[in-house]
Protein backbone atom coordinates (compact mmCIF):
# COMPACT_ATOMS: atom_id res chain seq x y z
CA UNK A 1 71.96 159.08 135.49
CA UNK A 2 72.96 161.43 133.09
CA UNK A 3 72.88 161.52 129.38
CA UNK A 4 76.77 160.55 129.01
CA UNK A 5 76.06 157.19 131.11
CA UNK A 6 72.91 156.19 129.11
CA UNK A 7 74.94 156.65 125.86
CA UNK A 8 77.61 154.24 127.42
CA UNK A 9 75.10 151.46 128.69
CA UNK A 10 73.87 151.97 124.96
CA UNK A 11 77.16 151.68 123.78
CA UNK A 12 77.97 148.66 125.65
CA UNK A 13 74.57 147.07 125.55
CA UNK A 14 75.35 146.66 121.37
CA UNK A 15 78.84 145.01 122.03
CA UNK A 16 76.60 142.66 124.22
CA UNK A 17 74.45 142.12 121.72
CA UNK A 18 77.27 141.28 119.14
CA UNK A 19 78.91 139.08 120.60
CA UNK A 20 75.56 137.05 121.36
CA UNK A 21 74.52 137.31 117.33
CA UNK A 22 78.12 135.76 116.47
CA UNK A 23 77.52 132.97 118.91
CA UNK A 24 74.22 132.14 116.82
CA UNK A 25 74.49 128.85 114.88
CA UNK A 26 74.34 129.84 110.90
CA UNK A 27 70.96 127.83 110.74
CA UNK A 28 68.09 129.67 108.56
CA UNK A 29 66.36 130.76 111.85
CA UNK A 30 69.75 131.59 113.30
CA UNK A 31 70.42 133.65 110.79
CA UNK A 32 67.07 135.66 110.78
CA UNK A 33 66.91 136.35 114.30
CA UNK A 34 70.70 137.39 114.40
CA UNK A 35 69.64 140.13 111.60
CA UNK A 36 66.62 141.37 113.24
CA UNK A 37 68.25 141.72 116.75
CA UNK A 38 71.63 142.83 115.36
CA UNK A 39 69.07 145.92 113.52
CA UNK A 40 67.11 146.84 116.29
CA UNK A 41 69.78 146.22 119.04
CA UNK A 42 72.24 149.00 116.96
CA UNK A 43 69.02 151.32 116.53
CA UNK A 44 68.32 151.95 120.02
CA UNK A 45 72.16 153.63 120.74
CA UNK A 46 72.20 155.41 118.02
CA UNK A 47 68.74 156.96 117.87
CA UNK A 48 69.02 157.60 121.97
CA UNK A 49 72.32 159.71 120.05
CA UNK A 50 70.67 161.88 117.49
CA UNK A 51 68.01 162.55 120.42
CA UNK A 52 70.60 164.21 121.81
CA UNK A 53 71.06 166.61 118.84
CA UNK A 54 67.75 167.16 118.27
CA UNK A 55 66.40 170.27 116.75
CA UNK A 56 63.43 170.60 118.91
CA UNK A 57 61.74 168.60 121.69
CA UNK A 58 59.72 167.16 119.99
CA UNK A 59 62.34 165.80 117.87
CA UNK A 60 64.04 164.97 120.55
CA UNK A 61 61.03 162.70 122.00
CA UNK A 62 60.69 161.20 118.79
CA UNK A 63 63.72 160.09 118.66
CA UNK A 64 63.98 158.69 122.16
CA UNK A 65 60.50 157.08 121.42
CA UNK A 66 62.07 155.23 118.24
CA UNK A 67 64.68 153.75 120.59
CA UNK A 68 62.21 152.68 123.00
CA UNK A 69 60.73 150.88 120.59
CA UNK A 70 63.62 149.53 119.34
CA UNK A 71 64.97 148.27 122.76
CA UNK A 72 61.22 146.40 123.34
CA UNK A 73 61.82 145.03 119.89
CA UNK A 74 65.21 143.67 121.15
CA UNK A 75 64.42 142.25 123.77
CA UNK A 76 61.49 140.19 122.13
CA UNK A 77 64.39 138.65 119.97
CA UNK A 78 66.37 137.86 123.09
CA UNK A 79 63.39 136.49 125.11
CA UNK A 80 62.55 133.92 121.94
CA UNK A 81 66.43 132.59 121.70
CA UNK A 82 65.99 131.85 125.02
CA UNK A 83 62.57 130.23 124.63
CA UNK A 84 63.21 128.54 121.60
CA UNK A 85 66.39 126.63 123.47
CA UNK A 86 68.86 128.46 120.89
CA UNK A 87 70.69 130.30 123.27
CA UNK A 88 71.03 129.16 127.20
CA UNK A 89 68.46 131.08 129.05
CA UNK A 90 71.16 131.17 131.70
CA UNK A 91 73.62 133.26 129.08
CA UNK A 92 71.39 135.91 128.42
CA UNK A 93 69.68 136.55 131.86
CA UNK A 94 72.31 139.60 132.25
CA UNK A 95 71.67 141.16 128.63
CA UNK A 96 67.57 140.41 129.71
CA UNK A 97 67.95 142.31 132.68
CA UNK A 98 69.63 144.82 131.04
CA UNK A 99 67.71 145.69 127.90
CA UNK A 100 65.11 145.75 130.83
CA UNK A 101 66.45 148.65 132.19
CA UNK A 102 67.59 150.31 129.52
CA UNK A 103 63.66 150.07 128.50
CA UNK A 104 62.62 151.46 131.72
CA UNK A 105 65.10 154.29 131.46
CA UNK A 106 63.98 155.30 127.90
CA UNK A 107 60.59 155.26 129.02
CA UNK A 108 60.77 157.35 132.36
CA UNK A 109 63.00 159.78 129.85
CA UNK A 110 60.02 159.76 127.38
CA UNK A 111 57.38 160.23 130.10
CA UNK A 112 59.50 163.28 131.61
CA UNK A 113 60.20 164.53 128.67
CA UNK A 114 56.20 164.52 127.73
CA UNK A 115 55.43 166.13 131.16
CA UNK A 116 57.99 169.09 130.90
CA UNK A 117 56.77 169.91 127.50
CA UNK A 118 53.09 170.60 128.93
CA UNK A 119 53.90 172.42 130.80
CA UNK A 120 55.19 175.39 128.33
């Protein structure tokens, strides 16, 4: 998968995650996970997008390691609305699976990435 495709899972992974933030009810814990998800959720796509302007490589895995973190960050806020009963497990099983292999992506990117560079 190249670059261009990972931006547009990115890309369409946040819409995803929108739309599931606006379906939150405005209670006080609705509202607290919808800001932390809605912050680390937009992170990851546009970190992953200044990694691919970096000015070095290890800028570059820097960057993709902040959006790694971001995406394991999201999907801890996902997991919990589903755990806590706030959002039906059985609506976000696609966005799970998902953020699960957008993580997996960033992190085989990262590891590559880490590889290459020792080899210089």
């Amino acid at each position: 998968m190249d670059a261009r495709e990972v931006s547009d899972r990115l890309l369409e992974y946040g819409v995803r995650v929108i739309k599931v933030v606006e379906s939150l009810p405005p209670t006080l814990v609705g509202r607290r996970i919808a800001d932390q998800l809605l912050r680390s959720s937009m992170s990851i796509g546009a970190n992953y997008e200044e990694a691919q302007g970096a000015e070095s490589r290890e800028d570059f895995v820097h960057k993709l390691q902040v959006a790694l973190k971001e995406i394991r960050e999201s999907n801890y806020w996902l997991r919990l609305l589903s755990k806590a009963g706030i959002v039906p497990s059985n609506r976000l099983s696609a966005i799970l699976d998902e953020s699960n292999q957008l993580r997996a992506m960033l992190s085989q990117a990262v590891a590559t990435t880490k590889v290459k560079a020792k080899r210089l």
